[in-house]
C-alpha atoms as a PDB file:
ATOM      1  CA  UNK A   1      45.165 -31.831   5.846  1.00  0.00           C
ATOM      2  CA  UNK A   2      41.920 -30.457   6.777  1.00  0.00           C
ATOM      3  CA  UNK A   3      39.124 -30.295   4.026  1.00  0.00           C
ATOM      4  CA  UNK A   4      40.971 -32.241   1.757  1.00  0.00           C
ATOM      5  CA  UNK A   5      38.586 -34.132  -0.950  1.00  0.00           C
ATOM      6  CA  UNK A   6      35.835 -31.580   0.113  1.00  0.00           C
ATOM      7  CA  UNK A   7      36.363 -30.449  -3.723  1.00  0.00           C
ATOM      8  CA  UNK A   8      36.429 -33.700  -5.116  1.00  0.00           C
ATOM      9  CA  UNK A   9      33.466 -34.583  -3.282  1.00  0.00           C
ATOM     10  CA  UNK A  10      31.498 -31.609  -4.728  1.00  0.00           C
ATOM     11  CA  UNK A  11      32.600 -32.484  -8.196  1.00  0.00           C
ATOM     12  CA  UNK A  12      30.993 -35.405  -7.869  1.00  0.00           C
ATOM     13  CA  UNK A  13      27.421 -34.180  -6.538  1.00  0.00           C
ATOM     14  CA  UNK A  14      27.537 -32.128  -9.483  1.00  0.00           C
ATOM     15  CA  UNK A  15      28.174 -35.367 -11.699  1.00  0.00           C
ATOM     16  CA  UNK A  16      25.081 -37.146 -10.419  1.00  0.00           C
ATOM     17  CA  UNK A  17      22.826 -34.361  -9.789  1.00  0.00           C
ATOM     18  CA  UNK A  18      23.316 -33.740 -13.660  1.00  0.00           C
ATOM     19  CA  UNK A  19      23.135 -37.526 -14.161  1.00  0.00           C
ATOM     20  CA  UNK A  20      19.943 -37.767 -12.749  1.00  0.00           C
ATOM     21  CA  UNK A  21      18.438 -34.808 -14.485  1.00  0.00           C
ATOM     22  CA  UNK A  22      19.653 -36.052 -18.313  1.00  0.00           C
ATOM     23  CA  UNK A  23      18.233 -39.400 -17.075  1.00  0.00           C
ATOM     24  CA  UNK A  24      14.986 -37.801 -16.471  1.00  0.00           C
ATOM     25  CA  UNK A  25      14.543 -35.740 -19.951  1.00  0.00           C
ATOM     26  CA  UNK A  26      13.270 -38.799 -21.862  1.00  0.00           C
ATOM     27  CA  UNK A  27      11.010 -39.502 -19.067  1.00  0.00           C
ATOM     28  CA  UNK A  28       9.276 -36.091 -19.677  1.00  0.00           C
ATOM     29  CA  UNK A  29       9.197 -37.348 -23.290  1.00  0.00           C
ATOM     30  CA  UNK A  30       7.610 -39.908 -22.616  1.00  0.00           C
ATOM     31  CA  UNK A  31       4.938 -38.798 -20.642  1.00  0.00           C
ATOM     32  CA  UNK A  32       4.658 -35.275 -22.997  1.00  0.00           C
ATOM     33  CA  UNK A  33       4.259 -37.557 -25.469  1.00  0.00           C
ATOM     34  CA  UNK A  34       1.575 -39.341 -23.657  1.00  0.00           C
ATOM     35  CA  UNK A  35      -0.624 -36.627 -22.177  1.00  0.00           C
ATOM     36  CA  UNK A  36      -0.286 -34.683 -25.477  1.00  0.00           C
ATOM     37  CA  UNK A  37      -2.403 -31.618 -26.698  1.00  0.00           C
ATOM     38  CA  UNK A  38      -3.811 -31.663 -23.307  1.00  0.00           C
ATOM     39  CA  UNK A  39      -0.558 -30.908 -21.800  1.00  0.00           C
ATOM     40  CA  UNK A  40       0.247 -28.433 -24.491  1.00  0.00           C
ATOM     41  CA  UNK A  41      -3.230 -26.721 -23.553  1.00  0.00           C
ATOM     42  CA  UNK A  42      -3.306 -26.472 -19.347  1.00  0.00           C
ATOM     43  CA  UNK A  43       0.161 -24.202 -20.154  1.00  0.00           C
ATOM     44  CA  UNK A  44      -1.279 -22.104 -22.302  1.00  0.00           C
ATOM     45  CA  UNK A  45      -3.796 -21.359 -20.154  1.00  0.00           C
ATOM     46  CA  UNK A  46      -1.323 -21.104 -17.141  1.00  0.00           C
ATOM     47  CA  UNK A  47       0.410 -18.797 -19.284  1.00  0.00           C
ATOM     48  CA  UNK A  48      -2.268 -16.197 -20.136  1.00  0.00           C
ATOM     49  CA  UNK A  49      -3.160 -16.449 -16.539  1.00  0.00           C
ATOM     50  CA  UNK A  50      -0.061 -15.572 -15.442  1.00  0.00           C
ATOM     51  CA  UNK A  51       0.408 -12.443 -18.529  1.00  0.00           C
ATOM     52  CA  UNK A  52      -3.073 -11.713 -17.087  1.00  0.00           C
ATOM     53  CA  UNK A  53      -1.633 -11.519 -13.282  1.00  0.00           C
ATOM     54  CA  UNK A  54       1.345  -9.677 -14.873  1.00  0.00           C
ATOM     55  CA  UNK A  55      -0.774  -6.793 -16.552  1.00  0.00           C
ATOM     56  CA  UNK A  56      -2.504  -6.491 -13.463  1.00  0.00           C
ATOM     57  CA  UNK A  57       0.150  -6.422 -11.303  1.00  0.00           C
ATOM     58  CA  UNK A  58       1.547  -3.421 -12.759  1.00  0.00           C
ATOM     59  CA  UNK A  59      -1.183  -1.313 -13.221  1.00  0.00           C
ATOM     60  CA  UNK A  60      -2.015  -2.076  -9.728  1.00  0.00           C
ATOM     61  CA  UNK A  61       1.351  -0.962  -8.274  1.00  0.00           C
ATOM     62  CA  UNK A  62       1.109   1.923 -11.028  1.00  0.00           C
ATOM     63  CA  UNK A  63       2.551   5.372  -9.213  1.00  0.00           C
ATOM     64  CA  UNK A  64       1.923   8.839 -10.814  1.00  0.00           C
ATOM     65  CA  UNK A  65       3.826  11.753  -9.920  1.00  0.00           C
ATOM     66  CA  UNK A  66       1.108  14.151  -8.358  1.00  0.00           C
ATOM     67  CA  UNK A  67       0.521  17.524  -9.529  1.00  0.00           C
ATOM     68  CA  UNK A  68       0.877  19.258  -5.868  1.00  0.00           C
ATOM     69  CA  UNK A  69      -0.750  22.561  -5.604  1.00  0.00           C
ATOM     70  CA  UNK A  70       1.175  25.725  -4.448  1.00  0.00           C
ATOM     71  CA  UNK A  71       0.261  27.877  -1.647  1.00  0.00           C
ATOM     72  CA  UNK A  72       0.196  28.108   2.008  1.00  0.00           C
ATOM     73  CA  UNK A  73      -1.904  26.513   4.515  1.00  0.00           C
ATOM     74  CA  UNK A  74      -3.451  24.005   2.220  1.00  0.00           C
ATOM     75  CA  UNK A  75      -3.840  19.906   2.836  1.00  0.00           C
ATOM     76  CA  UNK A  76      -3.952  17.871  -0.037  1.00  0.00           C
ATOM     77  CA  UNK A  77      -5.028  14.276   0.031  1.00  0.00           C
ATOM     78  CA  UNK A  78      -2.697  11.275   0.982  1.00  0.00           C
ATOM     79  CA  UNK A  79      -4.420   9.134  -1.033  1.00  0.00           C
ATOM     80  CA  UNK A  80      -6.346   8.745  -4.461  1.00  0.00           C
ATOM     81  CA  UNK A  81     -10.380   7.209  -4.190  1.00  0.00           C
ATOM     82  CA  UNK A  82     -13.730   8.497  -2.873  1.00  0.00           C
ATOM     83  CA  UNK A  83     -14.550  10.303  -0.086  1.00  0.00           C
ATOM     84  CA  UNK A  84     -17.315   8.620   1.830  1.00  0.00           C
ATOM     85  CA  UNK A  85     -17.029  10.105   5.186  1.00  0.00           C
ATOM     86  CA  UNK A  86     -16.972  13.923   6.083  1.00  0.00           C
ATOM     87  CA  UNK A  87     -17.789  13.900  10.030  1.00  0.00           C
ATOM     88  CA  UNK A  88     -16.295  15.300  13.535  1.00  0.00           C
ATOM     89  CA  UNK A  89     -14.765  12.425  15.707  1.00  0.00           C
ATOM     90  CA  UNK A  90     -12.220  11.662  18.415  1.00  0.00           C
ATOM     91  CA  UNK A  91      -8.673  10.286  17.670  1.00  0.00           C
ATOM     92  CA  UNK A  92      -7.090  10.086  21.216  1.00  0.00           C
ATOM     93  CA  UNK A  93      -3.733   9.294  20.723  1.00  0.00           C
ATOM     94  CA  UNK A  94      -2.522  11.422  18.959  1.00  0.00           C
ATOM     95  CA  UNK A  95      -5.024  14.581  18.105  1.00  0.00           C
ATOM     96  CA  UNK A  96      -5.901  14.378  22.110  1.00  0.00           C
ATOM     97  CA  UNK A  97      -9.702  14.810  21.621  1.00  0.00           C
ATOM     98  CA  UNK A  98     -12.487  15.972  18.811  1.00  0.00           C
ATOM     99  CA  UNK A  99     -11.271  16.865  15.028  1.00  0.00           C
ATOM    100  CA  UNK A 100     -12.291  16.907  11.844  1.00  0.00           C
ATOM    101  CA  UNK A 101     -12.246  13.339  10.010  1.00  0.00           C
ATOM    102  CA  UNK A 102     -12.303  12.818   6.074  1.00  0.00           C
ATOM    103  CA  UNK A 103     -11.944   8.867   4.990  1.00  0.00           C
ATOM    104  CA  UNK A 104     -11.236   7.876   1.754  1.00  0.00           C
ATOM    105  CA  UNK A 105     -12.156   4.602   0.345  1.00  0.00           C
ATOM    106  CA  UNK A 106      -9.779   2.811  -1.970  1.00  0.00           C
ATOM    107  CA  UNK A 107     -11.092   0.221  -4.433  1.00  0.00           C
ATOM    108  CA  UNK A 108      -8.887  -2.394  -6.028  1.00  0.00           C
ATOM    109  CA  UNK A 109      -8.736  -0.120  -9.123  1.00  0.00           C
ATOM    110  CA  UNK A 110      -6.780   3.251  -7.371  1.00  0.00           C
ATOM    111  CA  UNK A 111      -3.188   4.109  -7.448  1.00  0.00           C
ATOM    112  CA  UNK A 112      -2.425   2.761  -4.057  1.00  0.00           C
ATOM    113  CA  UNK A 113       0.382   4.790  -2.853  1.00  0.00           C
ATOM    114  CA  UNK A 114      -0.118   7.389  -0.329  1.00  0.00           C
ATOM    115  CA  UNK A 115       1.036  10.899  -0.394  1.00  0.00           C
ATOM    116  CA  UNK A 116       2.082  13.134   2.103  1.00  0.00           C
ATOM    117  CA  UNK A 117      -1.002  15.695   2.840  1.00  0.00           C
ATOM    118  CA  UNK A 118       1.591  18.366   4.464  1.00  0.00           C
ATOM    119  CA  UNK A 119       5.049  19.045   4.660  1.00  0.00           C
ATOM    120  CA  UNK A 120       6.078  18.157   7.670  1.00  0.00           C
ATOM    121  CA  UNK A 121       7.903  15.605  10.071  1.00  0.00           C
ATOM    122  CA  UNK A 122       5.985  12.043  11.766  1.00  0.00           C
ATOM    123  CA  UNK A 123       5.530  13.001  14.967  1.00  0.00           C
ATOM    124  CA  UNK A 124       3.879   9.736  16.562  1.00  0.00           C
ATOM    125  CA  UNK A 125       3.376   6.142  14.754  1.00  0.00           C
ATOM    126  CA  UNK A 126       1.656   3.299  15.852  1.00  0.00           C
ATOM    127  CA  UNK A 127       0.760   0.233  14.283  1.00  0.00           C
ATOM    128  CA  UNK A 128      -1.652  -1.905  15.159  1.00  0.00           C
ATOM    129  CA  UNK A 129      -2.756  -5.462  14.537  1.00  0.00           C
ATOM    130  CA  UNK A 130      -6.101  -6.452  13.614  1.00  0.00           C
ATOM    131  CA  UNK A 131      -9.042  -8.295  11.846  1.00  0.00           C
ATOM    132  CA  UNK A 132      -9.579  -7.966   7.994  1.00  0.00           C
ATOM    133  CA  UNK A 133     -12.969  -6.361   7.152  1.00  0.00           C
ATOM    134  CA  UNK A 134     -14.322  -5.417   3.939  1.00  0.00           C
ATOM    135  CA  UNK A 135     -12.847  -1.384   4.176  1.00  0.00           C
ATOM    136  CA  UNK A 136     -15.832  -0.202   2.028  1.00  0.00           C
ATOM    137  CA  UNK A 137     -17.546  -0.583   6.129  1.00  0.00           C
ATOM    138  CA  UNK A 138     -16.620   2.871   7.456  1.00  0.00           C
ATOM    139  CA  UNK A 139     -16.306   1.157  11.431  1.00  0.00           C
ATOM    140  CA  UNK A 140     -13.097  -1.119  10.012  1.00  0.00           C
ATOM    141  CA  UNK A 141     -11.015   1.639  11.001  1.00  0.00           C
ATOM    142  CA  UNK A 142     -11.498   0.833  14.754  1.00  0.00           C
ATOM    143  CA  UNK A 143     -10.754  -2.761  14.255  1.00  0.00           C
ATOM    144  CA  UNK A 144      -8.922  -3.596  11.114  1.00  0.00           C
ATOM    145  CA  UNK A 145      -4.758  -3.935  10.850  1.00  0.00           C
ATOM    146  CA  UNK A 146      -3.934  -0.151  10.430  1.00  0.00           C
ATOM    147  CA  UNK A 147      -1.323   2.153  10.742  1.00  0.00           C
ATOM    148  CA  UNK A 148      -1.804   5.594  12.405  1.00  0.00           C
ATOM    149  CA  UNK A 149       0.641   8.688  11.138  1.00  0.00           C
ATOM    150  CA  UNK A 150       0.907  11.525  13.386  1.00  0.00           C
ATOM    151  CA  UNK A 151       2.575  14.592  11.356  1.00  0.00           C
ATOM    152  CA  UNK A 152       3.728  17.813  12.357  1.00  0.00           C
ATOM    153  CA  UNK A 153       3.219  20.180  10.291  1.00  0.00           C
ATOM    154  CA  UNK A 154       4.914  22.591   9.067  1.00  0.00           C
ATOM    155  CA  UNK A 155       2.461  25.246   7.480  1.00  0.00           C
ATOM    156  CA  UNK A 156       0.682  26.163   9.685  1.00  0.00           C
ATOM    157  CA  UNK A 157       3.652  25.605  11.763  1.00  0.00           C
ATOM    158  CA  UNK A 158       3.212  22.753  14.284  1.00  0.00           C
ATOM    159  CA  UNK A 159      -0.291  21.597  13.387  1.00  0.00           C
ATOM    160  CA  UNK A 160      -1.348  18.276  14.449  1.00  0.00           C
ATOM    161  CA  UNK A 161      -2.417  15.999  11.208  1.00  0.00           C
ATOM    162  CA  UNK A 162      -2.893  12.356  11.751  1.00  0.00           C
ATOM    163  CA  UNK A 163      -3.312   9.889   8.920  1.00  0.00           C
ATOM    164  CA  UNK A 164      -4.577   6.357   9.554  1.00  0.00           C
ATOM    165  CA  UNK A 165      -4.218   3.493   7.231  1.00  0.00           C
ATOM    166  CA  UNK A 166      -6.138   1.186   7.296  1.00  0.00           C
ATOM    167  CA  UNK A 167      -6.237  -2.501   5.953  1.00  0.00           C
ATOM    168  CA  UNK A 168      -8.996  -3.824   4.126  1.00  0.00           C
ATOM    169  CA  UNK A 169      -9.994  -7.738   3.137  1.00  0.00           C
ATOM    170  CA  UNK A 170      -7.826  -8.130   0.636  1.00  0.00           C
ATOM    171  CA  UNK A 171      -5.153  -5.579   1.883  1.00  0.00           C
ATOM    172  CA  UNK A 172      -2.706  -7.898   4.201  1.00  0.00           C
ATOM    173  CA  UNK A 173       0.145  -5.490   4.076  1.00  0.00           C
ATOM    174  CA  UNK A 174       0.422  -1.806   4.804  1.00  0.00           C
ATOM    175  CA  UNK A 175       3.806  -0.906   3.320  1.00  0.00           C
ATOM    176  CA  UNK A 176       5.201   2.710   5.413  1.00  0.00           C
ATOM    177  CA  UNK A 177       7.988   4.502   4.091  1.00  0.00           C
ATOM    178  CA  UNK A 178       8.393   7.192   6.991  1.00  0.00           C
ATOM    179  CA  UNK A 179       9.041   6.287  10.574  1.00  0.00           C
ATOM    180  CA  UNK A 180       9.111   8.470  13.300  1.00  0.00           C
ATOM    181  CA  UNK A 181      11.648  11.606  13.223  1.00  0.00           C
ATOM    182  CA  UNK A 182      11.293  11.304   9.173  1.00  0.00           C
ATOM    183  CA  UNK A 183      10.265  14.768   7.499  1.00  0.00           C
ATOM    184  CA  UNK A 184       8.828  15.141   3.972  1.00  0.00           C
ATOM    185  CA  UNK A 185       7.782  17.918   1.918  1.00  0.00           C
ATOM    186  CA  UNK A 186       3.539  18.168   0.868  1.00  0.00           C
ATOM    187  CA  UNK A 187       2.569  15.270  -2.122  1.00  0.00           C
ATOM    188  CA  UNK A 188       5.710  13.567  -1.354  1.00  0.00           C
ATOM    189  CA  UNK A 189       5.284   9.310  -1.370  1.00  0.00           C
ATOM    190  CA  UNK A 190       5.219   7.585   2.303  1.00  0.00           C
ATOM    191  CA  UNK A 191       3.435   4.340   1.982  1.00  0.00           C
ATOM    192  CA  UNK A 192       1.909   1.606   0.304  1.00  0.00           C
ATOM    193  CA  UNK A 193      -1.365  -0.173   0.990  1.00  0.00           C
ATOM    194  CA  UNK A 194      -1.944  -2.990  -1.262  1.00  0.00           C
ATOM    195  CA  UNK A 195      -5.339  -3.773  -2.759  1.00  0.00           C
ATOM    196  CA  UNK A 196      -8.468  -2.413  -1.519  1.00  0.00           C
ATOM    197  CA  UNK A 197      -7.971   0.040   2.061  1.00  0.00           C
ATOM    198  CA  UNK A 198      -8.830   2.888   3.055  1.00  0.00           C
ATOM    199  CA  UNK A 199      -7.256   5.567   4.496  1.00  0.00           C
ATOM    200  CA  UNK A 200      -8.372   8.355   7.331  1.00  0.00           C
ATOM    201  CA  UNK A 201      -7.198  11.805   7.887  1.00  0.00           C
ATOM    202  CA  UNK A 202      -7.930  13.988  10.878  1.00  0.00           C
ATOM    203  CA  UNK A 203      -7.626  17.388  11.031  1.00  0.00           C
ATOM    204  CA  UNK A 204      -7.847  20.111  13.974  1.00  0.00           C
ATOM    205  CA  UNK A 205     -11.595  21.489  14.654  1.00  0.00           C
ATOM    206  CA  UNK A 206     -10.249  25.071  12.849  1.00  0.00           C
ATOM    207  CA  UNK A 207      -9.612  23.613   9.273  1.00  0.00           C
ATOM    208  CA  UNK A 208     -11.987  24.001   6.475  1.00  0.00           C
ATOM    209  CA  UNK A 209     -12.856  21.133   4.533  1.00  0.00           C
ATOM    210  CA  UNK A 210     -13.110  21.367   0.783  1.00  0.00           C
ATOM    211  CA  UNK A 211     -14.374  18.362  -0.328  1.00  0.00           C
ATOM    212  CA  UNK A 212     -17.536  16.748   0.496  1.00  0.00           C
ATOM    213  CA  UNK A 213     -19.331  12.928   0.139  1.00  0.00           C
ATOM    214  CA  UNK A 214     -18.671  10.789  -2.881  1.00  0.00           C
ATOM    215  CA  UNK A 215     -16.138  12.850  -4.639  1.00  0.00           C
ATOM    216  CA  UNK A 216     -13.373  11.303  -6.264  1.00  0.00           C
ATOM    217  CA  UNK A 217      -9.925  12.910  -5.014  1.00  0.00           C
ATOM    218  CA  UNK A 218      -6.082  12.762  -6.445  1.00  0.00           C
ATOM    219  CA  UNK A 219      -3.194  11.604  -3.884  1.00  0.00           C
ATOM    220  CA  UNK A 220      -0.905  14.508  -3.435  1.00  0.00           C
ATOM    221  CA  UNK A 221      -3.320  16.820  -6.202  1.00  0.00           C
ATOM    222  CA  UNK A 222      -6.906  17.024  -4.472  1.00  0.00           C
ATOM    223  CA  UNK A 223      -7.073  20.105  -2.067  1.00  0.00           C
ATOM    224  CA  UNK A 224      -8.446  18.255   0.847  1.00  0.00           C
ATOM    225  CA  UNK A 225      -8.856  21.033   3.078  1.00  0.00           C
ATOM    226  CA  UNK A 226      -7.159  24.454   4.160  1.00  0.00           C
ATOM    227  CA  UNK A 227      -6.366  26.859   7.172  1.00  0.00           C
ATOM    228  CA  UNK A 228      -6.782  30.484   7.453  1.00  0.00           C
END
């Protein structure tokens, strides 16, 4: 009969698996008993380190629900740090030429979720695969790991809004929650980055920009920029 004993069999792995183990407890006595107080010390310190981790683990992964601003035509930003780049640039693939760039550096101390800067739908997305560079160096955008986010928008309706973001050296994962086809409403959650990054947002030549270099913004609160 087929699998017959197959139980049996089991039964008895259990049986010396525990054997073994019940065998081995006064062997741990013995040697507790022999390292001692040093023993007893290394896991306390393992175990603060690893409350320590814990703490900081949480607050890192902390995730506030943002205050989004009413009104029409405004972009808020997708992500909470400091502004350190206001300039004009070129994003080819999916703003087709010059626009308006505002990067946002995130240390290992900001909420690190991303927020949608518009309501809208992802139009285009494109990851790529890169090197690891500290992101506090504004040129790791061209050559880190990123993520680029090309959203529709919806007010003003179909304005092109890209968001790129980018890995840092510590940040080995970006984390998206939207894919292409997805649509969201303004402030609404779409990725993670975790530890320091930084994140990119281009905007079309006619928006205004609101905030300027080394202010601290709000993912899915700061007014970022407007149109009209």
């Amino acid at each position: 009969m087929k699998h017959t004993g197959k139980a049996t069999k089991a039964a008895l792995k259990m049986i010396i698996i525990t054997l073994v183990l019940v065998m081995l407890v006064p062997v741990i006595g013995a040697l507790a008993a022999a390292i001692g107080g040093a023993m007893i010390a290394v896991s306390i310190f393992f175990v603060l380190a690893w409350l320590l981790f814990a703490l900081f683990t949480l607050y890192f992964f902390r995730d506030p629900n943002p205050k989004v601003p009413a009104g029409t035509g405004l972009v808020v930003s997708p992500a909470h740090g400091k502004v350190d780049v206001v300039d004009t640039t070129t994003e080819p693939k999916f703003m087709n030429g010059e626009c308006r760039r505002v990067s946002i550096f995130l240390s290992v101390l900001d909420v690190h979720v991303q927020n949608a800067p518009v309501s809208g739908k992802v139009a285009y997305f494109k990851y790529t695969e890169g090197q690891f560079l500290n992101a506090m160096k504004t040129e790791c955008a061209t050559c880190n790991e990123n993520v680029l986010i090309g959203i529709e928008a919806t007010d003003p309706p179909a304005t092109r809004i890209g968001l790129r973001l980018i890995a840092g050296v510590l940040a080995r994962r970006i984390v998206p929650w939207v894919d292409t086809g997805d649509e969201f409403a303004r402030g609404d959650r779409i990725s993670l980055i975790q530890f320091g990054s930084r994140c990119d947002v281009y905007l079309p030549m006619s928006a205004n920009v609101k905030v300027k270099l080394g202010d601290r913004v709000v993912g899915g609160e700061t007014i970022l920029a407007v149109f009209g």
